[in-house]
Protein backbone atom coordinates (compact mmCIF):
# COMPACT_ATOMS: atom_id res chain seq x y z
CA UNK A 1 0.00 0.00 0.00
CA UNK A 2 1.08 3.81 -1.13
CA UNK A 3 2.26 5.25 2.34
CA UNK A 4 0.01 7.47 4.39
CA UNK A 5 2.80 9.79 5.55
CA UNK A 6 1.85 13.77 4.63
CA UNK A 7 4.84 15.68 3.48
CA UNK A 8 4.74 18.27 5.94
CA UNK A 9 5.63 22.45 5.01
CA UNK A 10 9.32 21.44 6.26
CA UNK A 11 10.87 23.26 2.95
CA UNK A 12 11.05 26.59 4.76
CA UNK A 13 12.33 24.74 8.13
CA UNK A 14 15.23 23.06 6.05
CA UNK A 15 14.21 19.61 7.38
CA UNK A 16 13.09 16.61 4.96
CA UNK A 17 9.69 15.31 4.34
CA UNK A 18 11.52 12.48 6.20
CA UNK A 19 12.60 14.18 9.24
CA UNK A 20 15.87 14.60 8.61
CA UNK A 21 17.75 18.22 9.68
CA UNK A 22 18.97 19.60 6.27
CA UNK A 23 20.92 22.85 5.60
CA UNK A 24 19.44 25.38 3.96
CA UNK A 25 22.26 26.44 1.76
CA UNK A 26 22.02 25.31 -2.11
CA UNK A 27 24.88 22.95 -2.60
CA UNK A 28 27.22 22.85 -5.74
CA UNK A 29 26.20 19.18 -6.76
CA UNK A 30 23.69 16.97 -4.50
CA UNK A 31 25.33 14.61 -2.90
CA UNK A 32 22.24 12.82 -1.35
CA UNK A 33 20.56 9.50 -1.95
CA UNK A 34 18.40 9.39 -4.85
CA UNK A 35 15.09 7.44 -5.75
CA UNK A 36 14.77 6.52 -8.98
CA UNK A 37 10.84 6.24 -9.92
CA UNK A 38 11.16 5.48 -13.62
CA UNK A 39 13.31 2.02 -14.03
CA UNK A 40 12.96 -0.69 -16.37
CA UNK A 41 14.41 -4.02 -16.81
CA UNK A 42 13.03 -5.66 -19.76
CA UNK A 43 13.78 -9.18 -21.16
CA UNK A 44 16.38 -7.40 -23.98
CA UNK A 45 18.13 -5.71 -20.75
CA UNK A 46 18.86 -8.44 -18.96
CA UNK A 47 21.46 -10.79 -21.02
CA UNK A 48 23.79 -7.20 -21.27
CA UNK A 49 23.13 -6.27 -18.33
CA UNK A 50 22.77 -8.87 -15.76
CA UNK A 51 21.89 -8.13 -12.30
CA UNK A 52 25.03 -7.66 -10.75
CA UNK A 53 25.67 -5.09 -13.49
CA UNK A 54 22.62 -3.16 -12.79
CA UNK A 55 22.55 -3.03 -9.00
CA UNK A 56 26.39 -1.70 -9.75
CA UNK A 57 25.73 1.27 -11.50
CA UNK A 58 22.60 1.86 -8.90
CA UNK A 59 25.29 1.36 -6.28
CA UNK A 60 28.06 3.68 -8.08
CA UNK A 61 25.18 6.23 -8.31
CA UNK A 62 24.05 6.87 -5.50
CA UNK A 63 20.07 5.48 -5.94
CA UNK A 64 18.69 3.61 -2.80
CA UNK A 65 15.29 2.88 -4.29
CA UNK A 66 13.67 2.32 -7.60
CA UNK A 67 10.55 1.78 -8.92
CA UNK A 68 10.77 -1.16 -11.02
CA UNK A 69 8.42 -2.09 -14.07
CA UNK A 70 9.52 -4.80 -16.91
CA UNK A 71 8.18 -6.04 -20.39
CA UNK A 72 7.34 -8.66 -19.62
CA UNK A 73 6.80 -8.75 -15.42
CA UNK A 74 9.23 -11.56 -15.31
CA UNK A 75 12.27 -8.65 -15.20
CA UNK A 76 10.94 -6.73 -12.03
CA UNK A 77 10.54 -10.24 -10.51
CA UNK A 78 14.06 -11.32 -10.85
CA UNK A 79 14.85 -7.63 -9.45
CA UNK A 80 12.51 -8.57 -6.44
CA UNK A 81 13.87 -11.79 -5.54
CA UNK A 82 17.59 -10.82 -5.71
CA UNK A 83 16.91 -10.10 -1.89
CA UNK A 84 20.32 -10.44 -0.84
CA UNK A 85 21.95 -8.47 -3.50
CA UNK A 86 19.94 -5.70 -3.48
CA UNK A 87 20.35 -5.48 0.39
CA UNK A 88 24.05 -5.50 -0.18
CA UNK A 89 23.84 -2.41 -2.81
CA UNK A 90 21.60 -0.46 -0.28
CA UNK A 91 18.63 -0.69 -2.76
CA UNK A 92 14.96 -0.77 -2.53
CA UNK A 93 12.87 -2.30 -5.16
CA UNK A 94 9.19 -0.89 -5.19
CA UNK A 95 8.19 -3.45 -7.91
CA UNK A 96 5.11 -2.27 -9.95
CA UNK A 97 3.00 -4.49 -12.65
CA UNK A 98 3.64 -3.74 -16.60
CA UNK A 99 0.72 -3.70 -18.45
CA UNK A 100 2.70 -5.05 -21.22
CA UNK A 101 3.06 -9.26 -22.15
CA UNK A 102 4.90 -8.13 -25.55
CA UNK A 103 5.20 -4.64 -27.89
CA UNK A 104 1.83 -4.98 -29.60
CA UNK A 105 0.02 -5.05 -25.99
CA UNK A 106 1.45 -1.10 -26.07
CA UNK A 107 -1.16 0.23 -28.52
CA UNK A 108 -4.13 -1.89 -27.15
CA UNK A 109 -4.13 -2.81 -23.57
CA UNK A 110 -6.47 0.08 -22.21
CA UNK A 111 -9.18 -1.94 -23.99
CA UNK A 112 -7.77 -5.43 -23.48
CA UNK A 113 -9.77 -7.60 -20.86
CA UNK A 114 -7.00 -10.43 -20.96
CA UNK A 115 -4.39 -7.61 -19.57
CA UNK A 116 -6.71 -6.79 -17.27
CA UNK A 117 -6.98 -10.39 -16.27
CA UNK A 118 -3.10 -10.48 -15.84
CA UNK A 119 -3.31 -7.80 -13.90
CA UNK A 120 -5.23 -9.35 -11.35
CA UNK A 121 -3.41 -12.76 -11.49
CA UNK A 122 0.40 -10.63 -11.24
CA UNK A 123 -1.26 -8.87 -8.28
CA UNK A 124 -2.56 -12.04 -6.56
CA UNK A 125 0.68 -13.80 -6.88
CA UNK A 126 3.18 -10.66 -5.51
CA UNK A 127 6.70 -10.92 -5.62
CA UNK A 128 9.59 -12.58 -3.28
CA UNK A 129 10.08 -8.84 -2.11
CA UNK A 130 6.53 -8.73 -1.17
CA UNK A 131 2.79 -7.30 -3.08
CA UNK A 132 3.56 -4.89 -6.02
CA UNK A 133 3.13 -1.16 -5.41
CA UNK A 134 1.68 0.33 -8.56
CA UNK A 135 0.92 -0.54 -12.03
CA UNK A 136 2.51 1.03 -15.54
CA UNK A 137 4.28 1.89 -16.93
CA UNK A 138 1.61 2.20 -19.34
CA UNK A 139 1.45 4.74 -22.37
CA UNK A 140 -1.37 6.14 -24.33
CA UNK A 141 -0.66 7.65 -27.57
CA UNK A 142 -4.07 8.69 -27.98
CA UNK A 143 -5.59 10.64 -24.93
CA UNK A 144 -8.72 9.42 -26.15
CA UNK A 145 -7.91 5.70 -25.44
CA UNK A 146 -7.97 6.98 -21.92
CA UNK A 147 -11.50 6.41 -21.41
CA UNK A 148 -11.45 2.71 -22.78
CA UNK A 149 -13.13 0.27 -20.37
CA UNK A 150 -9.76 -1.45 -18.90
CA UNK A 151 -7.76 1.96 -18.27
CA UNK A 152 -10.90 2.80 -16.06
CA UNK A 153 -11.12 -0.08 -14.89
CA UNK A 154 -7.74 -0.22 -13.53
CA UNK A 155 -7.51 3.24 -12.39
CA UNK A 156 -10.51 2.69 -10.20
CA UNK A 157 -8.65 -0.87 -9.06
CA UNK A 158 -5.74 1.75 -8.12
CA UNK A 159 -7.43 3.56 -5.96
CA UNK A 160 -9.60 1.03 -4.54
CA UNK A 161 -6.00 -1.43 -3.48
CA UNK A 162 -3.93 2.12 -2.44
CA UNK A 163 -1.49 1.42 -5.98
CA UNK A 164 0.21 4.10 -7.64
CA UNK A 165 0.15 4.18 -11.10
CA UNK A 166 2.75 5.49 -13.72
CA UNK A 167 1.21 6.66 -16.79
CA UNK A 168 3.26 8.03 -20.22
CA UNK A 169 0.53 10.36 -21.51
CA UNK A 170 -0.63 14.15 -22.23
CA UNK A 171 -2.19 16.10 -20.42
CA UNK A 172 -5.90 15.40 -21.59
CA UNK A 173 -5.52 11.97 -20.83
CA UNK A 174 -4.03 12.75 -17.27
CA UNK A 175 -7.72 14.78 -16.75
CA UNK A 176 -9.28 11.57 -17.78
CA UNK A 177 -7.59 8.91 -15.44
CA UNK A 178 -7.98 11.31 -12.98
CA UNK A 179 -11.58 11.59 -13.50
CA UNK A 180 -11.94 7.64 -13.58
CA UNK A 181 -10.48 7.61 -9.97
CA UNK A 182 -10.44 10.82 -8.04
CA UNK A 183 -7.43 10.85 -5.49
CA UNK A 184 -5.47 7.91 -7.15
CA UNK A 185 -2.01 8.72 -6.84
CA UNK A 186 -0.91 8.90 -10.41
CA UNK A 187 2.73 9.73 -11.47
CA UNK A 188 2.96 10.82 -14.68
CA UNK A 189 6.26 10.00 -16.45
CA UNK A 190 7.87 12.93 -18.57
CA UNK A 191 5.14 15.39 -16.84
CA UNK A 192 4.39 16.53 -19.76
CA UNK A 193 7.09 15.23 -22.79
CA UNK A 194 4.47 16.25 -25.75
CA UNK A 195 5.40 19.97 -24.61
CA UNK A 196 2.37 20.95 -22.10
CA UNK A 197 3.33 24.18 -20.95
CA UNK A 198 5.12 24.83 -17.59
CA UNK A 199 2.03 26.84 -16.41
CA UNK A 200 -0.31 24.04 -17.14
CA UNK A 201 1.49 21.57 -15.70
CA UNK A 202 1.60 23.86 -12.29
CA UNK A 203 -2.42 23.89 -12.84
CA UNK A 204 -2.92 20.06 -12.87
CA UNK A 205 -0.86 20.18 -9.88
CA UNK A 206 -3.07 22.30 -8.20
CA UNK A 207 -6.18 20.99 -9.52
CA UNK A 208 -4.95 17.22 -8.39
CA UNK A 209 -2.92 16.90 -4.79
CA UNK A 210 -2.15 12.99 -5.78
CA UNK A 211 -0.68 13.46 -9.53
CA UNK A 212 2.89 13.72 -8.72
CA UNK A 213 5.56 14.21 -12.40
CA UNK A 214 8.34 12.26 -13.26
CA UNK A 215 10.95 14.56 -14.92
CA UNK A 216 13.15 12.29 -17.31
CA UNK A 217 12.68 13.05 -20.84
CA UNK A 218 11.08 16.03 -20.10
CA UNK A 219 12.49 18.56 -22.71
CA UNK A 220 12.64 22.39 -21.59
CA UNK A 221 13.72 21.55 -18.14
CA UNK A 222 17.23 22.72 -18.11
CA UNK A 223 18.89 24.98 -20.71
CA UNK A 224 22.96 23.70 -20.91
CA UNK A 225 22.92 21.61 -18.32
CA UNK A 226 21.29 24.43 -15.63
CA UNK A 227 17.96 24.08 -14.78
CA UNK A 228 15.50 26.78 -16.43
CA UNK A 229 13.91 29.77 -14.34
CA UNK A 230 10.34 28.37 -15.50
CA UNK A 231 10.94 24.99 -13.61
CA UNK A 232 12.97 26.34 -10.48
CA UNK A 233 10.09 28.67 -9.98
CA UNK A 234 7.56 25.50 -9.86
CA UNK A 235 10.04 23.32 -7.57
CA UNK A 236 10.06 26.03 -5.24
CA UNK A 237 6.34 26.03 -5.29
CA UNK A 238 5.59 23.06 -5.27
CA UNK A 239 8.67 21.21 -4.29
CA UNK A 240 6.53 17.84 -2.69
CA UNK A 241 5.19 16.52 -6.15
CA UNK A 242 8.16 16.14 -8.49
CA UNK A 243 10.35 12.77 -8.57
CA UNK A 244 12.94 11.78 -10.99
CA UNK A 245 13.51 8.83 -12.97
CA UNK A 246 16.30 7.02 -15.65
CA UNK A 247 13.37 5.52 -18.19
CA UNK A 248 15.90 2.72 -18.96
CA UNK A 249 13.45 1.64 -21.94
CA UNK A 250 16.70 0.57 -24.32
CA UNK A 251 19.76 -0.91 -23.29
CA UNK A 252 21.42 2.47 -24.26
CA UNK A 253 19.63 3.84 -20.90
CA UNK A 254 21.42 1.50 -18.59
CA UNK A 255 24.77 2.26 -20.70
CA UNK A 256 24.63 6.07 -19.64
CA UNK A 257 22.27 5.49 -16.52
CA UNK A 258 25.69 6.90 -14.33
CA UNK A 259 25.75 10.11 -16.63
CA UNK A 260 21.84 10.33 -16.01
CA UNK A 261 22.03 10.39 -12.72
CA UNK A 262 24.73 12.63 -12.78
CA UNK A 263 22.99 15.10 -14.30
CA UNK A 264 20.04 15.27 -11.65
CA UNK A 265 23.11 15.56 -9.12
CA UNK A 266 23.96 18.91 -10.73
CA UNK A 267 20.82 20.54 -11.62
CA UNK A 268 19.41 19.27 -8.15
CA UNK A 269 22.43 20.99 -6.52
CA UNK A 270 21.23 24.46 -8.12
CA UNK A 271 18.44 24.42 -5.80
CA UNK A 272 18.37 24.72 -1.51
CA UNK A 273 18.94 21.82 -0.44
CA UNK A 274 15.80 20.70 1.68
CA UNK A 275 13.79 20.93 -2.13
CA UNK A 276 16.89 19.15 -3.72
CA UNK A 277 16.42 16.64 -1.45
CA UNK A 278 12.98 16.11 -1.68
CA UNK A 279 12.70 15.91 -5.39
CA UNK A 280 16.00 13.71 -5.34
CA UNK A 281 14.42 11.29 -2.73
CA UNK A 282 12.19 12.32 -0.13
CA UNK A 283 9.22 12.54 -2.39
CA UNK A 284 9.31 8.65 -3.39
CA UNK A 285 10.15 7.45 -0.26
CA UNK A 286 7.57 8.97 1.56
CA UNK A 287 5.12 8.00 -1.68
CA UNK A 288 5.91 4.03 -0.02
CA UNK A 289 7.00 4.99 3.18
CA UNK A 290 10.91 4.18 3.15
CA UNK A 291 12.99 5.09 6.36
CA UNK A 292 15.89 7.34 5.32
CA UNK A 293 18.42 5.23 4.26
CA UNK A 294 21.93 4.68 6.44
């Protein structure tokens, strides 16, 4: 279940939606743990880039949790039962169901019964880490497709079983899901990569306290590497709802996934700390209630 804990108006007080003291001062590069809420490890990953290899660069970078979501399920399950290793590299796995069996399920599945019916049977049967935490990665091309019968259906099934959901999509269709399940906690990966303006996307904040936006891929966000006046303005507004994510969706991804992460470090370390922190990991981990890690 999605955690309970309310990130508290601890920006200003320069403590963590964790509880953790924090300095107020911006740093020159973030040097704190980072979530990553965007992380695949499909079946064409995983001969490359075994386990070991993965956890590695996770370890080398820094992240102490992920949200993990495979095509087919069967990669976020070997993620989930490599207990021991992923202990070892100081890594949570937050493992979330893929709507996807293969790449044609990608343009059909929000009217598919039969993924809805693996939906069910992936969430009945868990994972060695313990129940999945979400669903998606799911994307709709077409914002219209967001009112077919099995995306409402399992936005409703969301909300209903306390899942969050990660949804590739535009803005239109984010006003749909939303409207399918009022107060499902909905991340939506790329917030906004089709180019919705920065001043709509602070709107659908507003209009919708559990949509939360995943930032990789999201073009206009920094200008040479620095993060643009636009976006700083709506972290420091609204510094609880943004999380940030490496999209590994080719093997390319988990070739630079370092570099990625990398880059958060140094436009996160633009920003006071407390809000770096919270958009670099406090937001996810108080999303599934993780302690702060040692």
């Amino acid at each position: 279940m999605i955690g309970r804990r309310r990130l508290l108006g601890a920006t200003a007080l320069g403590v963590s939606a964790l509880g953790v003291a924090l300095p107020l001062r911006a740093a020159a590069r973030y040097a704190g743990p980072l979530f990553d809420a965007h992380l695949h490890y499909n079946d064409d990953a995983q001969a490359p880039h075994p386990l070991a290899d993965v956890l590695a660069r996770m370890q080398r970078s820094g992240v102490r949790a992920v949200v993990a979501n495979s095509r087919p399920n069967d990669g976020t399950q070997a993620l989930a039962a490599a207990r021991e290793a992923t202990r070892a590299a100081g890594v949570s796995v937050l493992p979330f169901v893929r709507l996807y069996r293969n790449r044609s399920d990608y343009g059909s599945w929000f009217g598919d019964e039969q993924v809805h019916e693996m939906v069910l049977r992936e969430l009945e049967r868990g994972t060695p880490a313990g129940p999945f935490r979400g669903l998606g990665e799911f994307h709709l091309y077409d914002s219209a497709n967001a009112d077919g019968a099995v995306a409402a259906k399992l936005m409703k099934l969301a909300r209903q079983r306390g899942l969050a959901v990660l949804a590739h999509c535009d803005e239109v269709a984010i006003e749909k899901l939303m409207a399918h399940a009022p107060g499902a906690t909905l991340i939506w990966a790329h917030t906004g990569i089709g180019g919705t303006p920065v001043g709509r996307v602070r709107e659908l904040m507003r209009q919708h306290p559990s949509l939360r936006g995943e930032l990789s891929y999201r073009p206009g966000l920094t200008d040479g590497g620095a993060l643009t006046a636009a976006w700083r303005d709506m972290f420091n507004a609204l510094p609880e709802r943004f999380l940030i994510g490496s999209d590994t969706w080719i093997n390319q991804r988990w070739q630079y996934y370092e570099a990625q992460m990398d880059e958060y470090r140094a436009w996160l370390g633009a920003l006071p700390l407390p809000i770096a922190h919270r958009i670099g990991w406090a937001n996810g981990a108080a999303l599934f209630d993780l302690p702060q890690p040692n």
